[in-house]
Protein backbone atom coordinates (compact mmCIF):
# COMPACT_ATOMS: atom_id res chain seq x y z
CA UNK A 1 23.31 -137.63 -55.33
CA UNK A 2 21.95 -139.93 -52.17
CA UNK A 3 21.19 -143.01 -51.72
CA UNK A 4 18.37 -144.40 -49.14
CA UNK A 5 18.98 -147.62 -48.02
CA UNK A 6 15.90 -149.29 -46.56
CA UNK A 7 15.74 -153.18 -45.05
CA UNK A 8 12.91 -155.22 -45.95
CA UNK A 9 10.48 -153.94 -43.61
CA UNK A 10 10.82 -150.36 -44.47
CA UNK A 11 10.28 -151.83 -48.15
CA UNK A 12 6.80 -153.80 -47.53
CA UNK A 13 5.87 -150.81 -45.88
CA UNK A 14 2.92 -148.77 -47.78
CA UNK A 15 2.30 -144.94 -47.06
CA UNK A 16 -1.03 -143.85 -46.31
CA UNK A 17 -3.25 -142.90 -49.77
CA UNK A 18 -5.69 -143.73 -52.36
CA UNK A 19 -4.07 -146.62 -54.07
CA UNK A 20 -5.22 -148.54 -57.78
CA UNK A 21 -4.94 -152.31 -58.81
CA UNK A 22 -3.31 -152.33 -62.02
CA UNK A 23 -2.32 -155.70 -63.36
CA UNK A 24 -1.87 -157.18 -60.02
CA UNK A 25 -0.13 -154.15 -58.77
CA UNK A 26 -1.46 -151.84 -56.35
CA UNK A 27 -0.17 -147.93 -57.39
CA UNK A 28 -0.38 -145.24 -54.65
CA UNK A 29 -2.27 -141.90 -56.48
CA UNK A 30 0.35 -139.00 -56.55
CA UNK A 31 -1.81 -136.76 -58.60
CA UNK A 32 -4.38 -136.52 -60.89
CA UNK A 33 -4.35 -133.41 -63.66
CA UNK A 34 -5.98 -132.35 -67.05
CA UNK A 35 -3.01 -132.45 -70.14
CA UNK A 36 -3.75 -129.61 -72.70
CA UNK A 37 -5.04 -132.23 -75.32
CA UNK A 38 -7.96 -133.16 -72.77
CA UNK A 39 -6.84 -136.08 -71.47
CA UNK A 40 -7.61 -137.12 -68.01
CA UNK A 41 -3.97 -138.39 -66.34
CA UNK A 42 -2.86 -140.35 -62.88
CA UNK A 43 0.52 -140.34 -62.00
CA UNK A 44 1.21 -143.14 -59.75
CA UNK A 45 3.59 -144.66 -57.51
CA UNK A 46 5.03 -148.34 -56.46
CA UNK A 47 6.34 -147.55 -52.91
CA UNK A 48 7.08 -151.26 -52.78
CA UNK A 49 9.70 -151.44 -56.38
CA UNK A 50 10.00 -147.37 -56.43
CA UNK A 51 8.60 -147.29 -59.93
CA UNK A 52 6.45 -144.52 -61.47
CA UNK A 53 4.00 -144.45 -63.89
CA UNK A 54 1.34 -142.38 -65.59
CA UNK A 55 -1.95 -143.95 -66.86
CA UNK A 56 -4.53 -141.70 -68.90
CA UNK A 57 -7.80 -142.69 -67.57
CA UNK A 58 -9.73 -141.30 -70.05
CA UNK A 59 -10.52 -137.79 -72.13
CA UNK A 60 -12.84 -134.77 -71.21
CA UNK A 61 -15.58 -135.37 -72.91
CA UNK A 62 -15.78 -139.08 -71.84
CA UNK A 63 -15.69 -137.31 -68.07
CA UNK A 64 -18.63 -135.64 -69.14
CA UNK A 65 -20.76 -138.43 -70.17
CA UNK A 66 -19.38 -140.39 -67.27
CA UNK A 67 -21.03 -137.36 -64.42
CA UNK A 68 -23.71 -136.94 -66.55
CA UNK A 69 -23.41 -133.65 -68.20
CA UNK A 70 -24.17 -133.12 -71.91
C-alpha cells in the first residue's frame, strides 16, 4: 500500500484532458467504451476529491439516431 501526500496546490491542480460539468463538478474523461448490453459508458475522474465515477451517456441505437444513421 502507498500513500501520496499532496499540499493544496498539487490538489487544485487539474491534468490536461477533455473534462464534463456534471452537477457543478467538472470530471476529467478517462475512457469512453461500449458495455455488452449496448450502452454507451464514460468513466470519469475528480482529480480535485480523487473520486471516480461512471455515467452511461446513452444506448446504441440512440448513437445512431444521434449521427444520423438509420
Amino acid at each position: 500500500m502507498a500513500f501520496v501526500i499532496r499540499n493544496n496546490k498539487q490538489r487544485l491542480e487539474k491534468p490536461e484532458g477533455i473534462y464534463l460539468m456534471v452537477k457543478g463538478i467538472e470530471w476529467l474523461v478517462k475512457e469512453v467504451k461500449m458495455t455488452p448490453s449496448g450502452n454507451i459508458v464514460v468513466m470519469v475522474h475528480d482529480p480535485v476529491r480523487l473520486e471516480n465515477q461512471i455515467f452511461t451517456a446513452c444506448n446504441i441505437s440512440d448513437l445512431g439516431k444521434l449521427i444520423g444513421e438509420d
